[in-house]
N, C-alpha and C. Protein backbone atom coordinates (compact mmCIF):
# COMPACT_ATOMS: atom_id res chain seq x y z
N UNK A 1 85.38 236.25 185.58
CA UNK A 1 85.06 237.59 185.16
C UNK A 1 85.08 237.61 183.63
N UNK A 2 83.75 237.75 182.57
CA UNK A 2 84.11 237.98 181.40
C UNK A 2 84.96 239.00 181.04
N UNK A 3 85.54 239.10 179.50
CA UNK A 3 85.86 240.23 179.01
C UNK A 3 85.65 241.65 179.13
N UNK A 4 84.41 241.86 178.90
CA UNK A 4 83.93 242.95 179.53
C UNK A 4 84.08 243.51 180.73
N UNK A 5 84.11 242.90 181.87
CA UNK A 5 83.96 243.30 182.97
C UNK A 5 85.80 243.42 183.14
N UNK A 6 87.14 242.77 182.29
CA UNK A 6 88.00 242.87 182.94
C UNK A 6 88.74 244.00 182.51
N UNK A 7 87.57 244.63 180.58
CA UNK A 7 88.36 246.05 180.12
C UNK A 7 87.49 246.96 181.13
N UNK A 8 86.49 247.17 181.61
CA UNK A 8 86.32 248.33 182.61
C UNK A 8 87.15 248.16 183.78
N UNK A 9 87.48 247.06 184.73
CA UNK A 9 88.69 247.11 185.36
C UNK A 9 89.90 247.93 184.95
N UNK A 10 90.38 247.37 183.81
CA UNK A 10 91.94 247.92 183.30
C UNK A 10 91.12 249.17 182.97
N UNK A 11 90.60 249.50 182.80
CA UNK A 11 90.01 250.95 182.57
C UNK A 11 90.31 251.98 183.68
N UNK A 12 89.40 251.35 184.62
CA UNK A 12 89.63 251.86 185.93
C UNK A 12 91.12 252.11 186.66
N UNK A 13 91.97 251.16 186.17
CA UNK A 13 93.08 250.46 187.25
C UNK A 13 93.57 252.47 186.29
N UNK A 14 93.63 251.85 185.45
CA UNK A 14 94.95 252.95 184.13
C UNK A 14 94.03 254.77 184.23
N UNK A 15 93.04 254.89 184.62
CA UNK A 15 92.77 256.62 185.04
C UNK A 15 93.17 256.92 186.53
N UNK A 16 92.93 255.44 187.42
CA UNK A 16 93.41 255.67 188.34
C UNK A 16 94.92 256.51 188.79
N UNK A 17 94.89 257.32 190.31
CA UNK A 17 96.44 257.16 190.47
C UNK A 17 97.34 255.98 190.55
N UNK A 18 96.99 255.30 191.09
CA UNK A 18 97.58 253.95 191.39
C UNK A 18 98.48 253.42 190.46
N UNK A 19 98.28 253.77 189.06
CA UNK A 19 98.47 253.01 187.95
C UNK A 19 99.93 254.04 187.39
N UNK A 20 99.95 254.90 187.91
CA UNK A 20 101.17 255.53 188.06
C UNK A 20 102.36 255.74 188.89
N UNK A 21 101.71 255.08 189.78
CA UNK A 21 102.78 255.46 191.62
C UNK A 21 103.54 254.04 191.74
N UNK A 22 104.03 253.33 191.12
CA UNK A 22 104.88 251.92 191.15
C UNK A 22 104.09 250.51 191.79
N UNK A 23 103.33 250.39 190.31
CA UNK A 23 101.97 249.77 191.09
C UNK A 23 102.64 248.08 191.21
N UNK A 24 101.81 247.61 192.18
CA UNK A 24 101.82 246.60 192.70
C UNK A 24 101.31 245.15 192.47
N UNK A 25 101.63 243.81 192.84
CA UNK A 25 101.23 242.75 192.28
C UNK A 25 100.01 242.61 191.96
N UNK A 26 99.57 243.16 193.70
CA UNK A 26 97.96 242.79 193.70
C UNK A 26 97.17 243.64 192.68
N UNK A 27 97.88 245.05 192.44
CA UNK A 27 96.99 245.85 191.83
C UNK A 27 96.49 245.47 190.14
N UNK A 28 97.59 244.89 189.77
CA UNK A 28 97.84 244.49 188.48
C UNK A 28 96.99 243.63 187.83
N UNK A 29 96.95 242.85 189.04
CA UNK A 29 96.46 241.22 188.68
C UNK A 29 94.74 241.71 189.35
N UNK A 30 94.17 242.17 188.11
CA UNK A 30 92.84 242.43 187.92
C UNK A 30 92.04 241.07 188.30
N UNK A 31 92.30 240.31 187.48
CA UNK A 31 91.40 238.72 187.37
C UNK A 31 91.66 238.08 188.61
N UNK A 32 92.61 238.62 189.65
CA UNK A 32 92.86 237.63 190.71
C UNK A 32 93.70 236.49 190.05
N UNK A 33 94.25 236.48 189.49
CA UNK A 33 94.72 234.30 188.56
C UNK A 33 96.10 234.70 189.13
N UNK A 34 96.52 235.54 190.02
CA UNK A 34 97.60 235.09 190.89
C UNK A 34 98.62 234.48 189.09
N UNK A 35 98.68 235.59 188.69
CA UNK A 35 99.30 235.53 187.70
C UNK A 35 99.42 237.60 186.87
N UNK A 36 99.67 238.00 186.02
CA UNK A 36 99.61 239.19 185.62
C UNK A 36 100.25 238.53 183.91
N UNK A 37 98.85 239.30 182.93
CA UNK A 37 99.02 238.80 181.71
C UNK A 37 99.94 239.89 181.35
N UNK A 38 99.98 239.86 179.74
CA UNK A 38 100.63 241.03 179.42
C UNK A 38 99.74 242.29 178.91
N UNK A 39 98.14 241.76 178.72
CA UNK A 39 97.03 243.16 178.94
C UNK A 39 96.85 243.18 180.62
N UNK A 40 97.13 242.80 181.61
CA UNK A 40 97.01 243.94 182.83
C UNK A 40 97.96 244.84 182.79
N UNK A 41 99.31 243.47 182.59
CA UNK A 41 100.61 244.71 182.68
C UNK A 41 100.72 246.23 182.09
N UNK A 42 99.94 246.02 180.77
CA UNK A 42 99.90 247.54 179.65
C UNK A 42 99.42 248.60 180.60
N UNK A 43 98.80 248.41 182.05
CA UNK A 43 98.14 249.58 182.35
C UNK A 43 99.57 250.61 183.46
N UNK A 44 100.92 249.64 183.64
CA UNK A 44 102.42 250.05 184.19
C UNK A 44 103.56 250.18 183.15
N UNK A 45 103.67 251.63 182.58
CA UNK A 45 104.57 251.62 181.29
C UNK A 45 105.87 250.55 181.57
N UNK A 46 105.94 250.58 182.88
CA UNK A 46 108.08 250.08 182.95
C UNK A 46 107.48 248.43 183.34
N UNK A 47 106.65 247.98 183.74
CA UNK A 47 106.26 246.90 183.45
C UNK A 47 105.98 246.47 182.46
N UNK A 48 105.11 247.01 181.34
CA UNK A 48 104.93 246.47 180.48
C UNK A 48 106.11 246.60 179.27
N UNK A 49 107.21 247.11 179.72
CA UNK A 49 108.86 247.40 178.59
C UNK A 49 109.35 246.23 178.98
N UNK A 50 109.18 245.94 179.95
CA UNK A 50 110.13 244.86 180.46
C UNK A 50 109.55 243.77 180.31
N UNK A 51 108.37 243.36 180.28
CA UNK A 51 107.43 242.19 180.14
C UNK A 51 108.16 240.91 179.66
N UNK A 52 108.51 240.86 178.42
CA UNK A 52 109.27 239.75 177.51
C UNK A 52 110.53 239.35 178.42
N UNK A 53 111.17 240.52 179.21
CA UNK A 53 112.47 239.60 179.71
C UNK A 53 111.83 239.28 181.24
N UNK A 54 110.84 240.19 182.18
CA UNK A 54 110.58 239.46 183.07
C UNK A 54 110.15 237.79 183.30
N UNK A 55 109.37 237.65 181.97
CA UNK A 55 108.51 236.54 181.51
C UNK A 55 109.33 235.17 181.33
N UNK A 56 110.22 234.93 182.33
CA UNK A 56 111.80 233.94 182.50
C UNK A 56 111.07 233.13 182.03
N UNK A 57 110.13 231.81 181.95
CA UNK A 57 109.58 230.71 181.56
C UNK A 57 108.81 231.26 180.33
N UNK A 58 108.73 232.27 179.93
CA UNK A 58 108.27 232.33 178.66
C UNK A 58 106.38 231.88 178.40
N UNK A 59 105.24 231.81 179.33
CA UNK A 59 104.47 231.30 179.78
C UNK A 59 103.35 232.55 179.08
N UNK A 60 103.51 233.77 179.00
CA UNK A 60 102.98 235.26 178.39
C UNK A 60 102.45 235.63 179.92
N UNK A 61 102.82 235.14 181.16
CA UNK A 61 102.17 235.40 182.32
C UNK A 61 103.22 235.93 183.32
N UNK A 62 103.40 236.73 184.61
CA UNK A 62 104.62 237.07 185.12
C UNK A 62 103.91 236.38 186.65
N UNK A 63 104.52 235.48 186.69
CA UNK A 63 104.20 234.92 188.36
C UNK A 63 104.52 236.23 189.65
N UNK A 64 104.12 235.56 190.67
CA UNK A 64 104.52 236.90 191.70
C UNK A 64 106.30 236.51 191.77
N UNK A 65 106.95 235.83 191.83
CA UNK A 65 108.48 235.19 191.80
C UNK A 65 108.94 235.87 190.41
N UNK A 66 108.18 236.27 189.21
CA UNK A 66 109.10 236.92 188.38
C UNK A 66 109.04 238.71 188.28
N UNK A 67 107.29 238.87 188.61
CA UNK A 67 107.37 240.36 188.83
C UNK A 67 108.24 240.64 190.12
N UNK A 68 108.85 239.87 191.34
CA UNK A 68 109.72 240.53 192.20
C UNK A 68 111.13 241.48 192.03
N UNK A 69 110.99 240.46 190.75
CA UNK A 69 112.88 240.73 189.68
C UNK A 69 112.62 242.37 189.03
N UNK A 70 111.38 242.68 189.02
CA UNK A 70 111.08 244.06 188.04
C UNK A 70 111.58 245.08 189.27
C-alpha cells in the first residue's frame, strides 16, 4: 500500500467511531504488517502515550504480544 493510500486509511480509521471506543489490534494495523507503527498508533490517544514504554524491544513497532500489555 503506498503512502497515500495508508494517510486516507488513518484518515478514515481517526473520523471513524472505532478510533475512539478502545480500538483494537486489527483495527490499528492499517498496512496489515501484523505489526502497529507509531503513525497508526496516533489515530488511539492512550495508545499512542504509552507507545515508547509498550515498544519493550525498542523496534518503533508494537507486536500483537506487546500491544496485549496496553
Amino acid at each position: 500500500m503506498n503512502t497515500l493510500n495508508k494517510t486516507f486509511a488513518l484518515i478514515a480509521l481517526a473520523s471513524s467511531s472505532a478510533a475512539f471506543a478502545g480500538t483494537d489490534f486489527d483495527t490499528l494495523d492499517v498496512d496489515g504488517s501484523g505489526t502497529i507503527s507509531q503513525q497508526e498508533a496516533s489515530v488511539d490517544a492512550a495508545i499512542s502515550a504509552k507507545f515508547m514504554e509498550l515498544d519493550t524491544d525498542q523496534n518503533g513497532e508494537l507486536s500483537k504480544e506487546e500491544f496485549a500489555k496496553a
